[in-house]
Every structure is written in structure tokens, then in C-alpha cells.
N, C-alpha and C. Protein backbone atom coordinates (compact mmCIF):
# COMPACT_ATOMS: atom_id res chain seq x y z
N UNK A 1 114.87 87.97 63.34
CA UNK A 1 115.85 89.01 63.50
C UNK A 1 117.25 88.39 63.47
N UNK A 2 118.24 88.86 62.60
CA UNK A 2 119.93 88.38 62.72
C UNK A 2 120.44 88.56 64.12
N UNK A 3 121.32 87.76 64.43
CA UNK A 3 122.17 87.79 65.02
C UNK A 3 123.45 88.50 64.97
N UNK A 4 123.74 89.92 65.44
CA UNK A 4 124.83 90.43 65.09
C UNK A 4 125.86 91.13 66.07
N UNK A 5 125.99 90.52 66.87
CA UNK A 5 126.86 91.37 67.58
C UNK A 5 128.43 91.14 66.86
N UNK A 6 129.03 91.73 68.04
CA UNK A 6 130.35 92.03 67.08
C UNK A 6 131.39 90.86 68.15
N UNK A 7 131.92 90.18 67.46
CA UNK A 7 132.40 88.70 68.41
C UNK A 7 133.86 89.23 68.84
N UNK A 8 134.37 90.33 68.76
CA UNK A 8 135.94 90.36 69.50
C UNK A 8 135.43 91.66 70.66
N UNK A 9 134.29 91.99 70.75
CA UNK A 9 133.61 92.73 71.98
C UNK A 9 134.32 91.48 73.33
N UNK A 10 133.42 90.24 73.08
CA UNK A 10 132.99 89.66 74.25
C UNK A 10 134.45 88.67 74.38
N UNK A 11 135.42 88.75 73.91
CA UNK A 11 136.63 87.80 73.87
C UNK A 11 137.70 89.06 74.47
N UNK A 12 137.16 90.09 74.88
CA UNK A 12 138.17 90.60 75.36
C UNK A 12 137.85 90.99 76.82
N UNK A 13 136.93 90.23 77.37
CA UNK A 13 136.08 89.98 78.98
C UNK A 13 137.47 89.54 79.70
N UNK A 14 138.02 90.03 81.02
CA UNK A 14 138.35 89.39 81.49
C UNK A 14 137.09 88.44 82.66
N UNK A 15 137.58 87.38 82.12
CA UNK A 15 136.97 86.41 82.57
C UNK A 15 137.03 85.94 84.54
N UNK A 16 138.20 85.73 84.11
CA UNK A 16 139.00 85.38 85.48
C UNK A 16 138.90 86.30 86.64
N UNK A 17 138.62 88.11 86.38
CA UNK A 17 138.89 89.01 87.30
C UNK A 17 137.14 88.95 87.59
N UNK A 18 136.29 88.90 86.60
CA UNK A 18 135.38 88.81 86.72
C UNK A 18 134.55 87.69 88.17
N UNK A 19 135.02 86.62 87.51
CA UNK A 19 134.91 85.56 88.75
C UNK A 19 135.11 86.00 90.04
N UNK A 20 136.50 86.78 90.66
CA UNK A 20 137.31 87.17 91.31
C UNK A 20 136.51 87.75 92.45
N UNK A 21 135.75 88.85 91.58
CA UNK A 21 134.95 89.54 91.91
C UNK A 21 133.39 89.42 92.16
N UNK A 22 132.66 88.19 91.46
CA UNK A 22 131.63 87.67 91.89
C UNK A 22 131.62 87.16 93.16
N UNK A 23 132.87 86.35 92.87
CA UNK A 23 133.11 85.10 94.46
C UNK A 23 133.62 86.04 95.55
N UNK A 24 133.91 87.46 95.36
CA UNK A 24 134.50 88.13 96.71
C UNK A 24 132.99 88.94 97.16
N UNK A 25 132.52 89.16 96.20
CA UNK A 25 130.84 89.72 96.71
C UNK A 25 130.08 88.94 97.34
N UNK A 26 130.13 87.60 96.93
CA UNK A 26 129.02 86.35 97.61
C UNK A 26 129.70 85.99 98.62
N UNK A 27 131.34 86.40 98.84
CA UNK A 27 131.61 85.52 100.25
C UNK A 27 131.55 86.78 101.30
N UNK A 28 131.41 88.39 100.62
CA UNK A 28 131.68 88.93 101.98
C UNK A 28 129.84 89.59 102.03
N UNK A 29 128.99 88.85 101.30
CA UNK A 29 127.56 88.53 101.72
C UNK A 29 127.68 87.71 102.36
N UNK A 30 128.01 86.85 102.35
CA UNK A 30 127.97 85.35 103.52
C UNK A 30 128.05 85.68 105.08
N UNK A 31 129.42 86.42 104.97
CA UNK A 31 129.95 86.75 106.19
C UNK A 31 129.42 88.01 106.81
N UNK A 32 128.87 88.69 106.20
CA UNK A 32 128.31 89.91 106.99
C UNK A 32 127.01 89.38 107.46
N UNK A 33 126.05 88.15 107.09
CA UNK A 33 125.19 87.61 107.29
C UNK A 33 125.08 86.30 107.19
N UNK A 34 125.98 85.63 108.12
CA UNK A 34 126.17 84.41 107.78
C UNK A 34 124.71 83.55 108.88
N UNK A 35 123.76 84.03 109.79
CA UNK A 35 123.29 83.11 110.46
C UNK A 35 121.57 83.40 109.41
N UNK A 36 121.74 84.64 108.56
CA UNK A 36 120.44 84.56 108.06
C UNK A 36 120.70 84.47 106.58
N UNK A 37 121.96 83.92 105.96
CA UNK A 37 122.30 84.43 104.02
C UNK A 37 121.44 83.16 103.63
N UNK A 38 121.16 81.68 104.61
CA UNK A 38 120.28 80.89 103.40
C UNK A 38 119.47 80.25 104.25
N UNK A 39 118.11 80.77 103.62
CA UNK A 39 117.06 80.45 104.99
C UNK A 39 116.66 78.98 104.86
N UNK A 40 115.56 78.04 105.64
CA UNK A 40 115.17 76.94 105.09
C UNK A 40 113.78 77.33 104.15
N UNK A 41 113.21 75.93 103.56
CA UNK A 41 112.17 75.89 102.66
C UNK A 41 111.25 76.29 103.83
N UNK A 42 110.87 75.80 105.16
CA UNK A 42 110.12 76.14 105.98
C UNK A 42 110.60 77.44 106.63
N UNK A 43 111.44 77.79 106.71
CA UNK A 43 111.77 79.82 106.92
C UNK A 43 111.45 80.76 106.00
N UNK A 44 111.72 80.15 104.36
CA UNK A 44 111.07 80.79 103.35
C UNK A 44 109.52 81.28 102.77
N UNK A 45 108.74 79.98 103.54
CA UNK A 45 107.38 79.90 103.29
C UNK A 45 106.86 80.73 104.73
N UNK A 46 107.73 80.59 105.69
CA UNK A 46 106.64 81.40 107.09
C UNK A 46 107.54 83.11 106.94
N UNK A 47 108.01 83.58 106.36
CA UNK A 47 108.44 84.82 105.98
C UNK A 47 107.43 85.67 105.47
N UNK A 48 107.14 86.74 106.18
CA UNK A 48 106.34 87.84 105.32
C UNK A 48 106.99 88.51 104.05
N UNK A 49 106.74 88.41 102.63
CA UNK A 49 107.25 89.47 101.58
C UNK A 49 106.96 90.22 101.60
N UNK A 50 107.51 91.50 101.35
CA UNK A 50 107.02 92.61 101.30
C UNK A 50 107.15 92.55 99.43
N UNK A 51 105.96 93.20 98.94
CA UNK A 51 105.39 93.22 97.89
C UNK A 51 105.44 94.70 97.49
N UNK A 52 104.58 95.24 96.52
CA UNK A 52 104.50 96.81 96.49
C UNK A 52 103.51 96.99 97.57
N UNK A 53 102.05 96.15 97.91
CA UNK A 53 101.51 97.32 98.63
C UNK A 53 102.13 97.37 100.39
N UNK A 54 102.35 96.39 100.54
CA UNK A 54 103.31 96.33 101.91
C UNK A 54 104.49 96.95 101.48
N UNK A 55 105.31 96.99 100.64
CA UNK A 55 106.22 97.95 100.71
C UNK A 55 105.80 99.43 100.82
N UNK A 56 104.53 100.31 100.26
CA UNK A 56 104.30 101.26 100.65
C UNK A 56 103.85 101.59 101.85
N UNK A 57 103.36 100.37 102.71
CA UNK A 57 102.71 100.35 104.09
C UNK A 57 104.06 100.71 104.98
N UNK A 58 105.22 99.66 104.55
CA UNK A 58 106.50 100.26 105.51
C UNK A 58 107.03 101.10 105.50
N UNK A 59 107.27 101.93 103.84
CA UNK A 59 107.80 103.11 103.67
C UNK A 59 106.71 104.30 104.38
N UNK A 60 105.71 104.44 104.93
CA UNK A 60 104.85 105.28 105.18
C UNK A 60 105.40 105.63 106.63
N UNK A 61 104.88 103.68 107.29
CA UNK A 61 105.61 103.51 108.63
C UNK A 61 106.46 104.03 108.92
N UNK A 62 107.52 103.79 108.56
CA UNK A 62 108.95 104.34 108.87
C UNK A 62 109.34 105.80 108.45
N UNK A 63 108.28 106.49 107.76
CA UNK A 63 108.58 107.77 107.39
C UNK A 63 107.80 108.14 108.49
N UNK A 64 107.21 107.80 109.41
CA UNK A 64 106.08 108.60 110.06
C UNK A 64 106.51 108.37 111.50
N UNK A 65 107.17 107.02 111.94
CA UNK A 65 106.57 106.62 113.00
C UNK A 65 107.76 107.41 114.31
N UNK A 66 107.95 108.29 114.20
CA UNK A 66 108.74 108.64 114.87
C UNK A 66 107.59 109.92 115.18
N UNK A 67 107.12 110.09 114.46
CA UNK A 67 105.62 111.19 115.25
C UNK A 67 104.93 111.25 115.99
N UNK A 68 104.42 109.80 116.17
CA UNK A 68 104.02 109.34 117.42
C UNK A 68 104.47 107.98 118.07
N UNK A 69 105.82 108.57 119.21
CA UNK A 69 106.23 107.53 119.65
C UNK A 69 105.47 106.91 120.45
N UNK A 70 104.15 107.39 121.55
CA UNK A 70 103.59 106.60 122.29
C UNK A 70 102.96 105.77 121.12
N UNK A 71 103.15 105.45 120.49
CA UNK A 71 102.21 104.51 119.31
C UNK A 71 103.43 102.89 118.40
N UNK A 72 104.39 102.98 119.63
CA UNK A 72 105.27 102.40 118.82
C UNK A 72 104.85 101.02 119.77
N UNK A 73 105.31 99.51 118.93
CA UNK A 73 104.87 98.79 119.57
C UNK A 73 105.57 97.57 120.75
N UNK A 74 105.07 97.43 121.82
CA UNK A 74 106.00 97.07 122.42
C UNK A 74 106.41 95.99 122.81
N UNK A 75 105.10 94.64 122.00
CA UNK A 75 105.68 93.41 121.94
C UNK A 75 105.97 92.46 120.55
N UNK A 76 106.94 92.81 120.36
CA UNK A 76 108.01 92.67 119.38
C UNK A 76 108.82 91.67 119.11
N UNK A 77 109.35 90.68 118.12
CA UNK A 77 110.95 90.17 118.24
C UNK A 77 111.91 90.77 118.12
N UNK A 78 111.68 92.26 117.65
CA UNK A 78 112.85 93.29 117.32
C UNK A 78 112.30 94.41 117.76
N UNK A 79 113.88 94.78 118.41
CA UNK A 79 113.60 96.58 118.87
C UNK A 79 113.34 97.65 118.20
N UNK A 80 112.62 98.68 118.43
CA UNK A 80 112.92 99.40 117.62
C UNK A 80 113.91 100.14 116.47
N UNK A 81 115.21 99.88 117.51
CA UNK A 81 116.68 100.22 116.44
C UNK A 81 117.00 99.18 116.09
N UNK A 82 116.46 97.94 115.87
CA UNK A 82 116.89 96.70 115.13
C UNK A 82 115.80 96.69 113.94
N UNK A 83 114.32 97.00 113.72
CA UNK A 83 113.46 96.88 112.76
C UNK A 83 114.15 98.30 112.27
N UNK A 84 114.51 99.59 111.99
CA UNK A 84 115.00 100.45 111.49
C UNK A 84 115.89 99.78 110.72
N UNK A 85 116.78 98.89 111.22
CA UNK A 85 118.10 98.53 110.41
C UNK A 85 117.48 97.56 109.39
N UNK A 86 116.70 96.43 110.13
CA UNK A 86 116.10 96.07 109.12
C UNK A 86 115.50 96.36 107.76
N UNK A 87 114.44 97.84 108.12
CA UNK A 87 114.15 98.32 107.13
C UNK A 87 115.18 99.00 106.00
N UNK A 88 116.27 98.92 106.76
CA UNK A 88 117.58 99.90 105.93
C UNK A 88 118.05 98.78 105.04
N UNK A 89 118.12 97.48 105.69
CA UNK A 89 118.74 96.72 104.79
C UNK A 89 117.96 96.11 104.19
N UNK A 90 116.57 95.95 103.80
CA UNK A 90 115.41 95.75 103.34
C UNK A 90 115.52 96.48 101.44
N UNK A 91 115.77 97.77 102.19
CA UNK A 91 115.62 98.55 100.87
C UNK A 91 116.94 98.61 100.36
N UNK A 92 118.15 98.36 101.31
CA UNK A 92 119.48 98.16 100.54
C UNK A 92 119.34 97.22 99.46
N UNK A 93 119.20 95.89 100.00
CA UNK A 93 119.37 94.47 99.22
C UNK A 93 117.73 94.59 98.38
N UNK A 94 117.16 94.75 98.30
CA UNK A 94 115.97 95.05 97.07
C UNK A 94 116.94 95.75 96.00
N UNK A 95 117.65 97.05 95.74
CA UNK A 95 118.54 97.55 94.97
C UNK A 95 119.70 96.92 94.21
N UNK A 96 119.90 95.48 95.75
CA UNK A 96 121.09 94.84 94.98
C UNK A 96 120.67 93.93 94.15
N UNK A 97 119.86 93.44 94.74
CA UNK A 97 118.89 92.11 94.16
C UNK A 97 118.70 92.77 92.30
N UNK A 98 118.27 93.93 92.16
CA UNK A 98 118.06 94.41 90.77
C UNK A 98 119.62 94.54 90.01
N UNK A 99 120.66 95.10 90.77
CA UNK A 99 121.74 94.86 90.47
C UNK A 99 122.51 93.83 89.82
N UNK A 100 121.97 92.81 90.43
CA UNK A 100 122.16 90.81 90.23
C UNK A 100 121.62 90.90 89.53
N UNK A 101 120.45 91.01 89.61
CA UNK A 101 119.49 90.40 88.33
C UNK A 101 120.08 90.85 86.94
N UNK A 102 120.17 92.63 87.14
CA UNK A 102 121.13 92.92 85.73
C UNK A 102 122.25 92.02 85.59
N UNK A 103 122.89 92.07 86.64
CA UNK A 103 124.19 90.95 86.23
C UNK A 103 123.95 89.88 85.11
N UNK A 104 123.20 88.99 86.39
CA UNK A 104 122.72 87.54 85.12
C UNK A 104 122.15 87.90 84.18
N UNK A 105 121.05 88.54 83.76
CA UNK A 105 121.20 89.25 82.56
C UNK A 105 122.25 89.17 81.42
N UNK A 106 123.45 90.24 81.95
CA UNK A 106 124.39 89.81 80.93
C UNK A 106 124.85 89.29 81.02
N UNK A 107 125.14 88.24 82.21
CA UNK A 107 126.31 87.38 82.37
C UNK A 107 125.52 86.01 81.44
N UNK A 108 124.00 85.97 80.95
CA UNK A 108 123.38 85.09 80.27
C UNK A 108 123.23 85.48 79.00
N UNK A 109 123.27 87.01 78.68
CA UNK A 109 123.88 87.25 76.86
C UNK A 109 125.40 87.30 76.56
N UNK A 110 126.50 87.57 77.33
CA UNK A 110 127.73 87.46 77.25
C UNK A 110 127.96 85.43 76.48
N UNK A 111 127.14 84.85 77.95
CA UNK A 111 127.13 83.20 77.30
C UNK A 111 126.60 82.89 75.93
N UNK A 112 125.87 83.47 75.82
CA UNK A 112 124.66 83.34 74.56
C UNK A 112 125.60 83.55 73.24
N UNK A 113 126.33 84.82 73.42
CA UNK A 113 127.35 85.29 72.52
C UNK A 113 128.62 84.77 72.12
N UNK A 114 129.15 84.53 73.39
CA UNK A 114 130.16 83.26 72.95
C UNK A 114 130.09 82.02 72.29
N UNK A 115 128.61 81.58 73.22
CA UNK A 115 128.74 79.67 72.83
C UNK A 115 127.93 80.07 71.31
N UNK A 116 127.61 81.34 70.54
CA UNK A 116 127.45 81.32 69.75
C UNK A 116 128.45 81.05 68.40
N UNK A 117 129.10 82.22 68.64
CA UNK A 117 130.42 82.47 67.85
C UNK A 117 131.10 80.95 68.15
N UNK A 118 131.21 80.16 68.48
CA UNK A 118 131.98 79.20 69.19
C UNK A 118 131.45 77.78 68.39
N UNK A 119 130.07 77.78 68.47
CA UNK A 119 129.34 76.78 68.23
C UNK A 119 129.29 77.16 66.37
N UNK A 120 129.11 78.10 65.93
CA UNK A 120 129.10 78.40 64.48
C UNK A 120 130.41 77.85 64.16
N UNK A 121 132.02 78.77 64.98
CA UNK A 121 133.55 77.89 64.41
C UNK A 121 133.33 76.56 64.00
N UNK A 122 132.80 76.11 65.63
CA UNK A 122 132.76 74.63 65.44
C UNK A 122 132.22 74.10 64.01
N UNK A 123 131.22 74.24 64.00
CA UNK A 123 130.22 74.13 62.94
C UNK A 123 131.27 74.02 61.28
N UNK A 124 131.65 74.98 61.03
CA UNK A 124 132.83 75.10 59.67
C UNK A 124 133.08 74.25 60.12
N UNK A 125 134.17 74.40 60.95
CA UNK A 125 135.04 72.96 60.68
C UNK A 125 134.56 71.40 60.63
N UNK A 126 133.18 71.07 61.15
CA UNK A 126 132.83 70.19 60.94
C UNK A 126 132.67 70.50 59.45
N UNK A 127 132.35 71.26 58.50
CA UNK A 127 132.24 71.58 56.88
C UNK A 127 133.70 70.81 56.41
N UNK A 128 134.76 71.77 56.91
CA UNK A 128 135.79 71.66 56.34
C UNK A 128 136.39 70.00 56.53
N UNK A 129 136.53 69.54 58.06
CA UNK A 129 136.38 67.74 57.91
C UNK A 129 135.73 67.28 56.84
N UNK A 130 134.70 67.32 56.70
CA UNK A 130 133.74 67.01 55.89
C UNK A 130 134.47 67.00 54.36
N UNK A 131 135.00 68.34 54.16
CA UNK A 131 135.91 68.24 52.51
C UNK A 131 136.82 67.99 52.68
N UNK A 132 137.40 67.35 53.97
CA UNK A 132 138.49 67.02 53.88
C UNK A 132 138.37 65.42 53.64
N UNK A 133 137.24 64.96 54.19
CA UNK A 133 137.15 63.60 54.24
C UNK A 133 136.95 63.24 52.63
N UNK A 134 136.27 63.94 52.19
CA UNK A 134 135.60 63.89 50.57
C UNK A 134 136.76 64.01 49.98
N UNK A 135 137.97 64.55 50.26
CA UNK A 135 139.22 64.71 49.34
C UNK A 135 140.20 63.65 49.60
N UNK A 136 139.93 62.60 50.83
CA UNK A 136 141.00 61.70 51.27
C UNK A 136 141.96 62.72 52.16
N UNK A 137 142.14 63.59 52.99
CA UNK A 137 142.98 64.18 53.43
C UNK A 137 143.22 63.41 55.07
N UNK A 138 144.25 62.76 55.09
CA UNK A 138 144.29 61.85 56.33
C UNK A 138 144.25 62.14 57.60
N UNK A 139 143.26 61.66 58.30
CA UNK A 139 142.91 61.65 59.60
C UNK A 139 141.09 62.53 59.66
N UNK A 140 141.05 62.87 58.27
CA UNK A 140 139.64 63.91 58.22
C UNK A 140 138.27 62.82 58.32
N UNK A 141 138.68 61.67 57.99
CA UNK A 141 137.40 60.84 57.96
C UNK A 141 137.26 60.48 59.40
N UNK A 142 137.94 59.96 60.32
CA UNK A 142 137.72 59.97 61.75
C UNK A 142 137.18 61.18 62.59
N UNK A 143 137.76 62.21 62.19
CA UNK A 143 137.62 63.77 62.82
C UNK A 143 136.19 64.47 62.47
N UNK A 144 136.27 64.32 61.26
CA UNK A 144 134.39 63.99 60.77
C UNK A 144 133.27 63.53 61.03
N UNK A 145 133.48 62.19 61.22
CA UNK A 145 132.79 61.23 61.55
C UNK A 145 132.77 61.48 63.19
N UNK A 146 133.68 61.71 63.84
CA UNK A 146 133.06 61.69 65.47
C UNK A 146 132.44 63.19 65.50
N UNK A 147 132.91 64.38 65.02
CA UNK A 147 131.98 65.39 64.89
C UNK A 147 130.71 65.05 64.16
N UNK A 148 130.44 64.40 63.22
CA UNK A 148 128.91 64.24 62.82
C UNK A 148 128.14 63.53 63.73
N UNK A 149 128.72 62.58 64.65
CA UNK A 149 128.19 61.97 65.34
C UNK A 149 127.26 62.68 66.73
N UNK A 150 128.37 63.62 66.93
CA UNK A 150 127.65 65.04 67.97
C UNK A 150 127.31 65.78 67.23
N UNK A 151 127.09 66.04 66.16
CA UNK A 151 126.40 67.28 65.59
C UNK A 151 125.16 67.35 65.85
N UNK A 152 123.89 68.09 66.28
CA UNK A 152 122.75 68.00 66.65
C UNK A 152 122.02 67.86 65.60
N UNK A 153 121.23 67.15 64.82
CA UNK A 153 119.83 66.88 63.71
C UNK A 153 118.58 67.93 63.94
N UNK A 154 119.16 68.80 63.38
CA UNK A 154 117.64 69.61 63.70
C UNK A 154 116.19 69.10 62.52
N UNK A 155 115.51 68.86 64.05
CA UNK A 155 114.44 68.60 63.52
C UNK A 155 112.97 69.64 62.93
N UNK A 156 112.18 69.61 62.57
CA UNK A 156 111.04 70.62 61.91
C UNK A 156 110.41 71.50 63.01
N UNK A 157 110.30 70.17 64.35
CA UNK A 157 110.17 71.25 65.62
C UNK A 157 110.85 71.50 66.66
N UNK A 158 112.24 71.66 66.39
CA UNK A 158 113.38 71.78 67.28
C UNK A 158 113.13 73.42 67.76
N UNK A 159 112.94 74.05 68.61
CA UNK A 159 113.84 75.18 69.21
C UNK A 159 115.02 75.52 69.27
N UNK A 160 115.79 76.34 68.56
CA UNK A 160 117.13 76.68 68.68
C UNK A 160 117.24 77.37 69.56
N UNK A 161 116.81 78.84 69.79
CA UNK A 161 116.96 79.33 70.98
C UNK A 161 115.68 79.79 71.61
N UNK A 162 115.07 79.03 72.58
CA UNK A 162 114.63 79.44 73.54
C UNK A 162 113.98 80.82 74.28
């Protein structure tokens, strides 16, 4: 399949506001949860996930359990109005988490698209060195020559893209 997007789409990104705005989301995640935002490898592995069928087990829970309060339980690490919040922010950050994920998403075809368009420029002009060197045009045989030197050799079983 071609490659075609349209290359003055993605050159008109602000880049910079973009950043701005990543790094003000991850720092005021930090700070609204700064004693639980990065757990250890041993906090990660003794953590229960909730999956789909445990996620339907909690959504049931929590839709129900206010029906029968003598049934609520009473030795706990969290109170009842603390596992509620939990569950609130459970299903918040699952939403965001898909949110991110779209992000990188495009924030990994936006890259794809540039270092494309970018890497092809490059590419000519290593051509054009190239006739420039073939014509004697001064300074093209150095400028050539260290671009051929990085130019990548594709080989028969190279992967271009991944």
C-alpha cells in the first residue's frame, strides 16, 4: 500500500503547545496522586487487576451494594466511602488510559509522518550531492561522501517499517 498522506497537514502541529500540555497533564497526575502515581515492581505484581470479568463483578457490586447494607464488609483496608472513590477513579482512569493510548497512537503516526517526509528530503539531496559530486561542484564530494557513509544499505531482508 503507498504512502500518502499529505506532508504540510503535520508541519503545521504546534509542537511546542503540544508538549506544554502533555507535561501539564502528567505533572498535575503526579500531584493529585503523588504517594500512589508509580508503584514498585513488587506493588505491581501483588495488585489485583481488574480484567473484564472482575470488572463486571465490581460494576454489579457497586451497583447493588447499597441494598443490603448489613452485608457490607467490615474488615477492610478501606472504608466504605474510600472503596466508592476508588471505584470512581478506577473507571475514571480506565477512560483515560484509552485516551493516552489514542494519544500515542498518533503521537506515533504524526512521528512516522514526519521522519518520513524528512528522511525521503534527506534522501534527494543525498541524489543531488551525488550530481553534484559527478559534476565537480565544490564541496559536493565531501557532503556526499559523509552522507553515503550514513546512508542505510538496504539489504534483501531488511524491514523498513515495522
Amino acid at each position: 500500500m503507498p504512502f500518502n498522506p499529505t506532508p504540510q497537514n503535520i508541519v503545521q502541529l504546534d509542537i511546542d503547545t503540544l508538549k506544554v500540555k502533555i507535561n501539564a497533564a502528567i505533572a498535575q497526575a503526579t500531584t493529585m496522586n503523588d504517594t500512589n502515581a508509580a508503584l514498585t515492581k513488587d506493588e505491581r505484581q501483588a495488585a489485583v487487576s481488574v480484567g473484564v470479568q472482575r470488572k463486571a463483578f465490581n460494576d454489579y457490586y457497586y451497583a447493588n451494594k447499597n441494598n443490603y447494607p448489613a452485608l457490607k464488609p467490615s474488615q477492610t483496608v478501606v472504608s466504605d466511602a474510600d472503596s466508592e472513590k476508588h471505584y470512581f477513579i478506577h473507571n475514571n482512569l480506565t477512560e483515560m488510559k484509552g485516551l493516552a493510548l489514542t494519544l500515542i497512537e498518533m503521537i506515533e503516526d504524526m512521528q512516522l509522518n514526519s521522519e518520513h517526509f524528512a528522511y525521503d528530503y534527506a534522501g534527494e539531496g543525498r541524489l543531488a550531492a551525488k550530481r553534484g559530486k559527478e559534476n565537480g561542484l565544490p564541496g559536493a564530494d565531501s557532503f556526499f561522501d559523509a552522507l553515503d557513509a550514513l546512508f542505510p544499505q538496504r539489504g534483501p531482508d531488511e524491514i523498513v517499517n515495522p
